[in-house]
PDB file of N, CA and C in Angstrom:
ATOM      1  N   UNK A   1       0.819  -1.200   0.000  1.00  0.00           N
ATOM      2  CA  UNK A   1       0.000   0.000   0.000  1.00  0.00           C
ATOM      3  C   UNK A   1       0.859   1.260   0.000  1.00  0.00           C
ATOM      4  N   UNK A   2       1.972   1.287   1.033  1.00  0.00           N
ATOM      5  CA  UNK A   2       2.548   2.360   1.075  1.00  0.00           C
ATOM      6  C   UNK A   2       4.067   2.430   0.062  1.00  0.00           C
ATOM      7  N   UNK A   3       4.343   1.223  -0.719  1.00  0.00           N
ATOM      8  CA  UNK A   3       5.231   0.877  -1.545  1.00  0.00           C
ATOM      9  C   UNK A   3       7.043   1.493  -0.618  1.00  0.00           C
ATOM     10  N   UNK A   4       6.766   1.356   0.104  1.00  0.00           N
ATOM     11  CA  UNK A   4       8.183   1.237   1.208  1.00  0.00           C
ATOM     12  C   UNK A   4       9.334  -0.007   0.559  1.00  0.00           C
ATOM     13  N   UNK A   5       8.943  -1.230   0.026  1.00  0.00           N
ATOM     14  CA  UNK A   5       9.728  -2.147  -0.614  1.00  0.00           C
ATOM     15  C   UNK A   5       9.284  -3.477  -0.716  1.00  0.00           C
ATOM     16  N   UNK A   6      10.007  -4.581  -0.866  1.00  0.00           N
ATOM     17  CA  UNK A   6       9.392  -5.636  -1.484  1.00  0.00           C
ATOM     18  C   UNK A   6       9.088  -6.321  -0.175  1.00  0.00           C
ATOM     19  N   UNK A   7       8.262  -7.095   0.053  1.00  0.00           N
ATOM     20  CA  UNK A   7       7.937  -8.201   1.162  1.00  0.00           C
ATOM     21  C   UNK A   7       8.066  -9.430   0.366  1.00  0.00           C
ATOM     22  N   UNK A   8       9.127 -10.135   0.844  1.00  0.00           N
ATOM     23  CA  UNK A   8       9.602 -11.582   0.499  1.00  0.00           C
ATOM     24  C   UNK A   8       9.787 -12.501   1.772  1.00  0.00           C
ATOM     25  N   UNK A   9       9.326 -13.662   1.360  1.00  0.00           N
ATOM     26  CA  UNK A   9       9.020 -15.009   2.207  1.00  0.00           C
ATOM     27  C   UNK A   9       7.680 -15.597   1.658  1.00  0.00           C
ATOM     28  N   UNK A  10       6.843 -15.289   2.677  1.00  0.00           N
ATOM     29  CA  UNK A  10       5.721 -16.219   2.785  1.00  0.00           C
ATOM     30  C   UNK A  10       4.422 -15.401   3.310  1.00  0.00           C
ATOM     31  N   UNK A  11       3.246 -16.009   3.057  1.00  0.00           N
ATOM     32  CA  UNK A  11       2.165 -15.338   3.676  1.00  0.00           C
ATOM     33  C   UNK A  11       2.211 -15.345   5.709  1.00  0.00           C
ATOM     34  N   UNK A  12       1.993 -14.286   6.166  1.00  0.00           N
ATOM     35  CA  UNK A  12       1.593 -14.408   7.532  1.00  0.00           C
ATOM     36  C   UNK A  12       0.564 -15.102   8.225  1.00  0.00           C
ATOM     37  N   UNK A  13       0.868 -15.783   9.085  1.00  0.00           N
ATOM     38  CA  UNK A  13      -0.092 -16.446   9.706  1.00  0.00           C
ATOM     39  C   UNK A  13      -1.479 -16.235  10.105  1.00  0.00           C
ATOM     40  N   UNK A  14      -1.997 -14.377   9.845  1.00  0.00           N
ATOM     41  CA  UNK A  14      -3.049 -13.816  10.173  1.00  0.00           C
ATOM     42  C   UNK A  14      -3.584 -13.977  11.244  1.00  0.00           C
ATOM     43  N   UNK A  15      -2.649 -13.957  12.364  1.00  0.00           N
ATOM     44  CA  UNK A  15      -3.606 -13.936  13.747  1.00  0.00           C
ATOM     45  C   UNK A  15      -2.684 -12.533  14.240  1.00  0.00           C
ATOM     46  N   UNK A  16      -3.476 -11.445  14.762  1.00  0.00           N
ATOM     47  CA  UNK A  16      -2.903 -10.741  15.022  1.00  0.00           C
ATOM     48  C   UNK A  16      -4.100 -10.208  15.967  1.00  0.00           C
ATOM     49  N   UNK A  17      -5.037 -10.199  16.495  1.00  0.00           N
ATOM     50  CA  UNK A  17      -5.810  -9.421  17.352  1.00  0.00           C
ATOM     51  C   UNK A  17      -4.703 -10.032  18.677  1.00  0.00           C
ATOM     52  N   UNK A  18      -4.378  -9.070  19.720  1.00  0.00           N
ATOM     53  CA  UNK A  18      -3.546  -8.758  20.820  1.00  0.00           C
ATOM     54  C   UNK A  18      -4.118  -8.875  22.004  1.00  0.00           C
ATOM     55  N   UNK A  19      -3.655  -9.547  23.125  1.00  0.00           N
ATOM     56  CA  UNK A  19      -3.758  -9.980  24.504  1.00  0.00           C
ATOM     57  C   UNK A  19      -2.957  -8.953  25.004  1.00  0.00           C
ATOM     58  N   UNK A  20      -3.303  -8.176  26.171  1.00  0.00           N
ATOM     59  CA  UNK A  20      -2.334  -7.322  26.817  1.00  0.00           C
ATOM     60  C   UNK A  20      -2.670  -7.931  28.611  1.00  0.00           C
ATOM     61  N   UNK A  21      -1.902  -8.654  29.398  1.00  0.00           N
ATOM     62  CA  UNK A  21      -1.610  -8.637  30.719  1.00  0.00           C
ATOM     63  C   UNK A  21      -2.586 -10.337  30.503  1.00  0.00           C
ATOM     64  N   UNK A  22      -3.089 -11.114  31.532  1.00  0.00           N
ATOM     65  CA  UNK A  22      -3.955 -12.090  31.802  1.00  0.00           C
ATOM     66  C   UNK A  22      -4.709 -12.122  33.345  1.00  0.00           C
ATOM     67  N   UNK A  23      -5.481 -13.009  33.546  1.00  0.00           N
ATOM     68  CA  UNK A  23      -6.423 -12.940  34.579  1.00  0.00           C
ATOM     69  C   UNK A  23      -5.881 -13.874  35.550  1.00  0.00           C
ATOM     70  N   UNK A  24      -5.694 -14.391  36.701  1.00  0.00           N
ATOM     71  CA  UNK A  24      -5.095 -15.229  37.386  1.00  0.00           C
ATOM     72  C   UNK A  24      -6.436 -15.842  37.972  1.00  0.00           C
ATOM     73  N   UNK A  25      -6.315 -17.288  37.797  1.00  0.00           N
ATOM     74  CA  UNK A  25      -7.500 -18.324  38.489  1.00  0.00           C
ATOM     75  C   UNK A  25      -6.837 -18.933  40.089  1.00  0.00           C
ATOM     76  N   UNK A  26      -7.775 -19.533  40.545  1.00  0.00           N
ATOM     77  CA  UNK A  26      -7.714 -20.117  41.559  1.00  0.00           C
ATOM     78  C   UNK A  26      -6.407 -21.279  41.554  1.00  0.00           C
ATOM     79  N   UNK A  27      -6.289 -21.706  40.852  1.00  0.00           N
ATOM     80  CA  UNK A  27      -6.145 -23.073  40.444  1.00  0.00           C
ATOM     81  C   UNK A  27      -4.783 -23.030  39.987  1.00  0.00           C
ATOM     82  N   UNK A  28      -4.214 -21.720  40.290  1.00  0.00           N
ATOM     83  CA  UNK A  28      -2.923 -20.943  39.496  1.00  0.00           C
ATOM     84  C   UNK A  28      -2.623 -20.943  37.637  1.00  0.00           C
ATOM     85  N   UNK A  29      -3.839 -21.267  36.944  1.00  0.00           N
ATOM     86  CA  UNK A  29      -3.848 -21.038  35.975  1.00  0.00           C
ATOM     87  C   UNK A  29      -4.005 -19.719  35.337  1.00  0.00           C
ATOM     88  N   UNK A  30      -4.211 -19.167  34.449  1.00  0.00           N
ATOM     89  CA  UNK A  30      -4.808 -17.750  34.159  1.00  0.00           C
ATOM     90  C   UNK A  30      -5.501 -17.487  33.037  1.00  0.00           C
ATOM     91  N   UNK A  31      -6.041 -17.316  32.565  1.00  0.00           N
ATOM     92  CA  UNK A  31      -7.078 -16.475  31.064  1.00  0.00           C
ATOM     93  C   UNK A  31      -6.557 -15.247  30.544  1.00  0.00           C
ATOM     94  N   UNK A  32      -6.427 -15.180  29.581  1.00  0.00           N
ATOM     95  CA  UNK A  32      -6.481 -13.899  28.091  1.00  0.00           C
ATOM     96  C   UNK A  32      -7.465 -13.807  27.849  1.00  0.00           C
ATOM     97  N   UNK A  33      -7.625 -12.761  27.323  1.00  0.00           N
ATOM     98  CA  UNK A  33      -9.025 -12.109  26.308  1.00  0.00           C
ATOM     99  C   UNK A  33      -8.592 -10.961  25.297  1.00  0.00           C
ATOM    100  N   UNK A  34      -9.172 -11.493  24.201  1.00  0.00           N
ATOM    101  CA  UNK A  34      -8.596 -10.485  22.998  1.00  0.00           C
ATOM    102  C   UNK A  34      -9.064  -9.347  23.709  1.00  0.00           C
ATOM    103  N   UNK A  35      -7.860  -8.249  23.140  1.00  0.00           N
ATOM    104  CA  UNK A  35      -8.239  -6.354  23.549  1.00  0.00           C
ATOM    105  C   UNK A  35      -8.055  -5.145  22.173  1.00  0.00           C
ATOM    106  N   UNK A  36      -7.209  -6.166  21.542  1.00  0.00           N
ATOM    107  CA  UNK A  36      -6.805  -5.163  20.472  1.00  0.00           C
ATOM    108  C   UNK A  36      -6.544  -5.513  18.771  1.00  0.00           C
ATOM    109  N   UNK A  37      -6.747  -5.342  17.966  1.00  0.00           N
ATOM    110  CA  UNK A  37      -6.278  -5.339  16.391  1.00  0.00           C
ATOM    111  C   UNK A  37      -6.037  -4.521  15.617  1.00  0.00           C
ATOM    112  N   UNK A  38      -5.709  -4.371  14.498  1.00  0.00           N
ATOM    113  CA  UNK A  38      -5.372  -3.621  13.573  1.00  0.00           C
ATOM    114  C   UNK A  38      -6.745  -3.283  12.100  1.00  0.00           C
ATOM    115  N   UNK A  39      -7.368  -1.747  12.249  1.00  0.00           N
ATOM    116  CA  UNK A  39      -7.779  -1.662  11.177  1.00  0.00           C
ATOM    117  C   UNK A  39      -6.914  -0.860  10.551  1.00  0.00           C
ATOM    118  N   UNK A  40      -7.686  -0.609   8.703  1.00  0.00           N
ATOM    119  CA  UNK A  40      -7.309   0.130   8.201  1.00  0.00           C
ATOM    120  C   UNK A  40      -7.198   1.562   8.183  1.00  0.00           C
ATOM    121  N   UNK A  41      -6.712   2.701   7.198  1.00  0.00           N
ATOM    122  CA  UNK A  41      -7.036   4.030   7.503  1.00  0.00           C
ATOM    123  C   UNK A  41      -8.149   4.032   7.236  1.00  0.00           C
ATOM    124  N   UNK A  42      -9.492   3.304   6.295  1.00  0.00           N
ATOM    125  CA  UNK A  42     -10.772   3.132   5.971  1.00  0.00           C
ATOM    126  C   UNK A  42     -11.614   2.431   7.218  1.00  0.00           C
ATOM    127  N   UNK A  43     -10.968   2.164   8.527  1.00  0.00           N
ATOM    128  CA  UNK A  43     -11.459   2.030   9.257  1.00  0.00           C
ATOM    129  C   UNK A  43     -12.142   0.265   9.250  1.00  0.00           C
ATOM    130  N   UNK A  44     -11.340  -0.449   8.234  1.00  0.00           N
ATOM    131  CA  UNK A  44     -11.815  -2.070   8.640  1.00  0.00           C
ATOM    132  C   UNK A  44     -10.593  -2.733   9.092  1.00  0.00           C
ATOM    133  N   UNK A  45     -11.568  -4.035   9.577  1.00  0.00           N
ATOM    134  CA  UNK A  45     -10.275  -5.218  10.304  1.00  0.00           C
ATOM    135  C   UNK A  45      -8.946  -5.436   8.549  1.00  0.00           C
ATOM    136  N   UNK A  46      -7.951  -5.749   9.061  1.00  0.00           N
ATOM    137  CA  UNK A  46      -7.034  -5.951   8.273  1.00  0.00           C
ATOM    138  C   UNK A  46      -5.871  -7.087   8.695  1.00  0.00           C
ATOM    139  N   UNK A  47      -5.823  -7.880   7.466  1.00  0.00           N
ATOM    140  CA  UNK A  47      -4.270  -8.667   8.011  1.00  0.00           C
ATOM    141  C   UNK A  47      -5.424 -10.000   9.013  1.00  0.00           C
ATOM    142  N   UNK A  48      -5.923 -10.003  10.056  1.00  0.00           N
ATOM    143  CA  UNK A  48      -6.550 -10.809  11.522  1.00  0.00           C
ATOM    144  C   UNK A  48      -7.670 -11.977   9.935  1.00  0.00           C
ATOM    145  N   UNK A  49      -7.228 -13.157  10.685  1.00  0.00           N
ATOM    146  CA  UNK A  49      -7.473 -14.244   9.432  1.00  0.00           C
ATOM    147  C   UNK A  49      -7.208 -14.617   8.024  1.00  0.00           C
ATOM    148  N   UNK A  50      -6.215 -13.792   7.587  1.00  0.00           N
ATOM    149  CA  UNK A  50      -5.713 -14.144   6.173  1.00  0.00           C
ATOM    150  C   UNK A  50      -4.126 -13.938   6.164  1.00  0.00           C
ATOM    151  N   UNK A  51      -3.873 -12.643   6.928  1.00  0.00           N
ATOM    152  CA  UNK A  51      -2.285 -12.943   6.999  1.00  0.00           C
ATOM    153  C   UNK A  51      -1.681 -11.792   5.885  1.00  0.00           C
ATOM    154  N   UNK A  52      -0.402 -11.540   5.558  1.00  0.00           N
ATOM    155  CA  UNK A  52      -0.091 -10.754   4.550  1.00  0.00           C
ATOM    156  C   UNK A  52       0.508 -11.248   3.574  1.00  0.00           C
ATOM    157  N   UNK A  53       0.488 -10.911   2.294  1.00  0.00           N
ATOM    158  CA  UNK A  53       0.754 -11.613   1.131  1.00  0.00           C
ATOM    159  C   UNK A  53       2.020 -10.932   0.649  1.00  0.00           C
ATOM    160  N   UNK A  54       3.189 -11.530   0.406  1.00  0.00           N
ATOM    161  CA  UNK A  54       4.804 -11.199   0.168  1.00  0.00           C
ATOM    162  C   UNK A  54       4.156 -11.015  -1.329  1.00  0.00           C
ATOM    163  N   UNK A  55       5.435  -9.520  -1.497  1.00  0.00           N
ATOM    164  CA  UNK A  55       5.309  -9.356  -2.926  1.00  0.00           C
ATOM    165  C   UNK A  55       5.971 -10.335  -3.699  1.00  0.00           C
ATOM    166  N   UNK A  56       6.983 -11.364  -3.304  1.00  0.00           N
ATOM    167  CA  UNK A  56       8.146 -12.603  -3.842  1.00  0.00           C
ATOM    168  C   UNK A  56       7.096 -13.539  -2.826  1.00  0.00           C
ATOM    169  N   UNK A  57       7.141 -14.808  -3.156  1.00  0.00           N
ATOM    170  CA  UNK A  57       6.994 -15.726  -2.346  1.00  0.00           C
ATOM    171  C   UNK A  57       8.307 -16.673  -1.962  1.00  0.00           C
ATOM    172  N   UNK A  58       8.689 -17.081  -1.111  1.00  0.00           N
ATOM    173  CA  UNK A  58      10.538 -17.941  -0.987  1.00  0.00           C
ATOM    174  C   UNK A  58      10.049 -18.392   0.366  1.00  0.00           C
ATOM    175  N   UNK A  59      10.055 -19.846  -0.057  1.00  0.00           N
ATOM    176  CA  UNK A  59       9.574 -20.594   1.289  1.00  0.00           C
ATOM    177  C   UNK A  59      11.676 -21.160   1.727  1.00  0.00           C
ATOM    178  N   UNK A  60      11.030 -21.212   2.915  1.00  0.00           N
ATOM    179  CA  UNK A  60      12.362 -21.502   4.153  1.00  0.00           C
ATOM    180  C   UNK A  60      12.021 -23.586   4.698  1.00  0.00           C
ATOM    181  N   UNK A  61      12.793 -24.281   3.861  1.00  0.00           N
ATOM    182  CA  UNK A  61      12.282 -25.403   4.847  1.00  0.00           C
ATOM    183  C   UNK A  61      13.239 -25.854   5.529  1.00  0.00           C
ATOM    184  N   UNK A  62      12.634 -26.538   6.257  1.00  0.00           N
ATOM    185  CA  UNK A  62      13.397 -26.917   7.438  1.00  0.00           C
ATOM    186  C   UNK A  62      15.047 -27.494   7.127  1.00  0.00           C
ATOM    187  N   UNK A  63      15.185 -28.394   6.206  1.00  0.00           N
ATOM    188  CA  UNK A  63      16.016 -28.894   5.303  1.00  0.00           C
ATOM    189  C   UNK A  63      17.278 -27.241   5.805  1.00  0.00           C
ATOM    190  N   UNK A  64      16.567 -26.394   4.922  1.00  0.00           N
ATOM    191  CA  UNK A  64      17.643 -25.110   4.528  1.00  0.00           C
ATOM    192  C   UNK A  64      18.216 -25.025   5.878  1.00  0.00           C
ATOM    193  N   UNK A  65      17.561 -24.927   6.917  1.00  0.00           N
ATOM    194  CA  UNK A  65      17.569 -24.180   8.588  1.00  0.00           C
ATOM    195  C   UNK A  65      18.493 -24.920   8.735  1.00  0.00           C
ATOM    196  N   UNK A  66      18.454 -26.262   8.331  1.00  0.00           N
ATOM    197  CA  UNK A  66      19.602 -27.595   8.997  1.00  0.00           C
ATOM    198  C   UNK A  66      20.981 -27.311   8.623  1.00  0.00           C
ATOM    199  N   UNK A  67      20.816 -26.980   7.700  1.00  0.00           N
ATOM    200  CA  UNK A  67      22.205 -26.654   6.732  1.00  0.00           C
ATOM    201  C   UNK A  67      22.576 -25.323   6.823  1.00  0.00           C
ATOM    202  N   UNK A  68      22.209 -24.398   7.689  1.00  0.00           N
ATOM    203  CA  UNK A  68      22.344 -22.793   7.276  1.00  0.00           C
ATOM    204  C   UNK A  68      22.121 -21.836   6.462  1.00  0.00           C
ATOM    205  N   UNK A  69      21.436 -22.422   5.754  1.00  0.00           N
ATOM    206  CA  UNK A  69      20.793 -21.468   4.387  1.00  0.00           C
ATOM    207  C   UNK A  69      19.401 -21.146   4.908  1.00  0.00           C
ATOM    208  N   UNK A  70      19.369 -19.542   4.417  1.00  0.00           N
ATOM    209  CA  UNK A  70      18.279 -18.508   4.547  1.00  0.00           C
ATOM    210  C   UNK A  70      18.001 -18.429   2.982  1.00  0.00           C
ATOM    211  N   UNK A  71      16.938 -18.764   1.780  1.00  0.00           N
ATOM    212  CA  UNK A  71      16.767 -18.589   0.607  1.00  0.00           C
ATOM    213  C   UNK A  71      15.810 -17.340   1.108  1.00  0.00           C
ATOM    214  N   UNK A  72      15.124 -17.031   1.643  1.00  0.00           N
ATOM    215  CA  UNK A  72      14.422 -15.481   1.882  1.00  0.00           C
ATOM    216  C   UNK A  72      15.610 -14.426   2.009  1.00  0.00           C
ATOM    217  N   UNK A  73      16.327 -14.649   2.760  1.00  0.00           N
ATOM    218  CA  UNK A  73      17.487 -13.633   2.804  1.00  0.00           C
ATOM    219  C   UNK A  73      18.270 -14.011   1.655  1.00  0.00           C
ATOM    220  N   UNK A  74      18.678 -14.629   1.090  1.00  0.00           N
ATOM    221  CA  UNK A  74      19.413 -14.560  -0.181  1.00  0.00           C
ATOM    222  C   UNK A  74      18.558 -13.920  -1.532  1.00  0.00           C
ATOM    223  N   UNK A  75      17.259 -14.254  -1.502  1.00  0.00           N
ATOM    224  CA  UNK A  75      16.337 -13.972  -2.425  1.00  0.00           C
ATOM    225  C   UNK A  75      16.008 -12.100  -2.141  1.00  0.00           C
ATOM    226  N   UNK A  76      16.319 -11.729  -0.622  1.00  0.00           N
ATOM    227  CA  UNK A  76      16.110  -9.994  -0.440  1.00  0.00           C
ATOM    228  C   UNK A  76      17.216  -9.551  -0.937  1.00  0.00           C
ATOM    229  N   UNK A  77      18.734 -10.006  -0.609  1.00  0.00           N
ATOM    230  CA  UNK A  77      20.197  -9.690  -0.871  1.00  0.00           C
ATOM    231  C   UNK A  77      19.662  -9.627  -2.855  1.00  0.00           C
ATOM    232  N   UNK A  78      19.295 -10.630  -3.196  1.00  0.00           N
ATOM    233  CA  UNK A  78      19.256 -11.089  -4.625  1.00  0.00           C
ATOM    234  C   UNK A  78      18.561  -9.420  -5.459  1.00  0.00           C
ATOM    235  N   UNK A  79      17.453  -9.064  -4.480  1.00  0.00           N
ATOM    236  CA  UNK A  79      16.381  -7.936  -5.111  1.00  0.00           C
ATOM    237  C   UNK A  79      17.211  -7.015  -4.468  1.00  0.00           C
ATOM    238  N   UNK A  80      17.535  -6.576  -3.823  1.00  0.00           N
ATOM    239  CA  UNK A  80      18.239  -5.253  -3.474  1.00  0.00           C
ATOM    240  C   UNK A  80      19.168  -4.809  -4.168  1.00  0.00           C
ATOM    241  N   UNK A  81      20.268  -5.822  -4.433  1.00  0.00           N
ATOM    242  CA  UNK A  81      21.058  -5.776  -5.419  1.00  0.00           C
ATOM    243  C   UNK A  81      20.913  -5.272  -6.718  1.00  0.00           C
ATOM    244  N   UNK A  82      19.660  -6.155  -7.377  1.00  0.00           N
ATOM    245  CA  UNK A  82      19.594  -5.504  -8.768  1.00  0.00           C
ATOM    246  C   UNK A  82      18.817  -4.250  -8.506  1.00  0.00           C
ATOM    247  N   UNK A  83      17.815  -3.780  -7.862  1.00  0.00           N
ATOM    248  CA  UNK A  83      17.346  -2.358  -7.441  1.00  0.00           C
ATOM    249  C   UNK A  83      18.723  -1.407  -7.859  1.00  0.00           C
ATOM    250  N   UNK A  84      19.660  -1.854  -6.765  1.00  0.00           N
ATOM    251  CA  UNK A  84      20.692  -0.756  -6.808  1.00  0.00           C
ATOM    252  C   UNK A  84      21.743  -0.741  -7.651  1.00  0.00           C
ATOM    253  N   UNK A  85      21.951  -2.164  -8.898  1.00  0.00           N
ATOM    254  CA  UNK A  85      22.335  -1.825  -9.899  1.00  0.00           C
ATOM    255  C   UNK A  85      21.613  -0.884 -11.000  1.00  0.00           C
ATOM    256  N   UNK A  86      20.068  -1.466 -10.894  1.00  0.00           N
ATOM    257  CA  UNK A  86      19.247  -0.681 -11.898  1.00  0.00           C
ATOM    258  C   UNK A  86      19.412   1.023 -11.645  1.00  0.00           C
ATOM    259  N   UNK A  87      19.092   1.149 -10.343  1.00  0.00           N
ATOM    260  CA  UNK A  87      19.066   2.923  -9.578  1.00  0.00           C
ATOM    261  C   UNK A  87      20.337   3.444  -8.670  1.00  0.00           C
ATOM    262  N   UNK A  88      21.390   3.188  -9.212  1.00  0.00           N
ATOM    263  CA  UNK A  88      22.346   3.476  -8.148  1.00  0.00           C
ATOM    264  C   UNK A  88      22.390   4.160  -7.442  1.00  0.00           C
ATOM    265  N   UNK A  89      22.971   4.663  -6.234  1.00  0.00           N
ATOM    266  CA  UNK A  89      22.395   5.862  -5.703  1.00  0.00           C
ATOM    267  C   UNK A  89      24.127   7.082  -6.024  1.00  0.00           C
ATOM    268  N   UNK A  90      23.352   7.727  -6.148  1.00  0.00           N
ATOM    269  CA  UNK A  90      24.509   9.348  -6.156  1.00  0.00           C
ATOM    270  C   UNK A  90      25.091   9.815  -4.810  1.00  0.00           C
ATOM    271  N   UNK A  91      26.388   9.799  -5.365  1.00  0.00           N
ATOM    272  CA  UNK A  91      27.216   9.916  -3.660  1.00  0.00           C
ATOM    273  C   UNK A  91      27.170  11.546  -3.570  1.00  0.00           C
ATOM    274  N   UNK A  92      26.778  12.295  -2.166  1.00  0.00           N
ATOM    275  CA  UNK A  92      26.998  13.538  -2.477  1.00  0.00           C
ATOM    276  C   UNK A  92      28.639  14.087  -2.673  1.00  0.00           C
ATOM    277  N   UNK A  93      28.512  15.108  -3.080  1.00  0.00           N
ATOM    278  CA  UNK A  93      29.992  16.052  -4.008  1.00  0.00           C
ATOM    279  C   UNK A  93      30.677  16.370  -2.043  1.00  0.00           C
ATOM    280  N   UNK A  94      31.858  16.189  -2.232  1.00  0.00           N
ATOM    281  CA  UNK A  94      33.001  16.153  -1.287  1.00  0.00           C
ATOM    282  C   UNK A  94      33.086  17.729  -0.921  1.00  0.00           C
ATOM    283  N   UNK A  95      32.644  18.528  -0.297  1.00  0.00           N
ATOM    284  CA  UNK A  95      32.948  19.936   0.023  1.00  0.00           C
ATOM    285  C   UNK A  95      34.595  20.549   0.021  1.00  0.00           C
ATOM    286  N   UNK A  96      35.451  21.345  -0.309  1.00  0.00           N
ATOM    287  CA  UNK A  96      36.530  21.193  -0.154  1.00  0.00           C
ATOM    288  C   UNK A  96      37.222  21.621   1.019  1.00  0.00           C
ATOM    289  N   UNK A  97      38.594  20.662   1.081  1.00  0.00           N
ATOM    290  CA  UNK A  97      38.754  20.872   2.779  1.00  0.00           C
ATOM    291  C   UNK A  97      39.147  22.360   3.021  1.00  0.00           C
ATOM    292  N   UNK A  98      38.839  22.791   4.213  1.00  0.00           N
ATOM    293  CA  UNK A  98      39.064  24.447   4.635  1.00  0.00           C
ATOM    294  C   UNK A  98      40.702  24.147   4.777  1.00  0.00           C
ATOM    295  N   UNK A  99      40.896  25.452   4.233  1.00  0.00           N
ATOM    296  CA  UNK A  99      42.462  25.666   5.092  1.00  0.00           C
ATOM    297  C   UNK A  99      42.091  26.442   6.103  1.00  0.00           C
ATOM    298  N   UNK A 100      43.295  25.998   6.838  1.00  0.00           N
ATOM    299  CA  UNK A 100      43.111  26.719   8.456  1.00  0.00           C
ATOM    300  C   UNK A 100      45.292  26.778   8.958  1.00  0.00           C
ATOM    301  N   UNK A 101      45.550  27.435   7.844  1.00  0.00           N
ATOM    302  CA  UNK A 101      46.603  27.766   7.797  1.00  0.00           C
ATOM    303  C   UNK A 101      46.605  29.387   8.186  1.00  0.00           C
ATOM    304  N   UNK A 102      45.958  29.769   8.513  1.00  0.00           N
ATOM    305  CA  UNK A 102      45.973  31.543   8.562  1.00  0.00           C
ATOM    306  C   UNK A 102      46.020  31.562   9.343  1.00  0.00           C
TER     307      UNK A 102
END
């Protein structure tokens, strides 16, 4: 929405309505109760049962984890890269050094 950059991995799990503190029982157990979620600036629920959808999809399996490989992080390294071959960025101009011989 706000085009900030790419979201790569996987869809989110979509549970996001928020528990803040719990209730303490007799029994030394305790209870939650949802308190909080996320709408939109249009004012609806968002994200709570569907999750967020990566602009790349790059699944992580377990396999990779075993061995040390991140393919989500190689696949962001992979897009950043060509971004900043395509748009390089401009270094600013070097001011020149003062003399301070006087």
């Amino acid at each position: 929405k706000y085009k900030l950059g790419k979201l790569i991995g996987t869809r989110t799990w979509g549970g996001v309505i928020g528990i803040r503190g719990y209730t303490p029982l007799v029994d030394g157990g305790y209870i939650t109760r949802p308190e909080f979620g996320l709408l939109s600036d249009e004012a609806k629920w968002i994200i709570e049962g569907h999750g967020v959808e990566p602009d790349i999809w790059v699944d992580t399996l377990p396999s990779d984890q075993a061995l040390g490989k991140d393919p989500q992080l190689d696949k962001a390294i992979e897009v950043i890269m060509e971004q900043i071959r395509q748009n390089p960025p401009e270094l600013p101009k070097v001011a020149p050094y003062p003399v301070k011989a006087k």
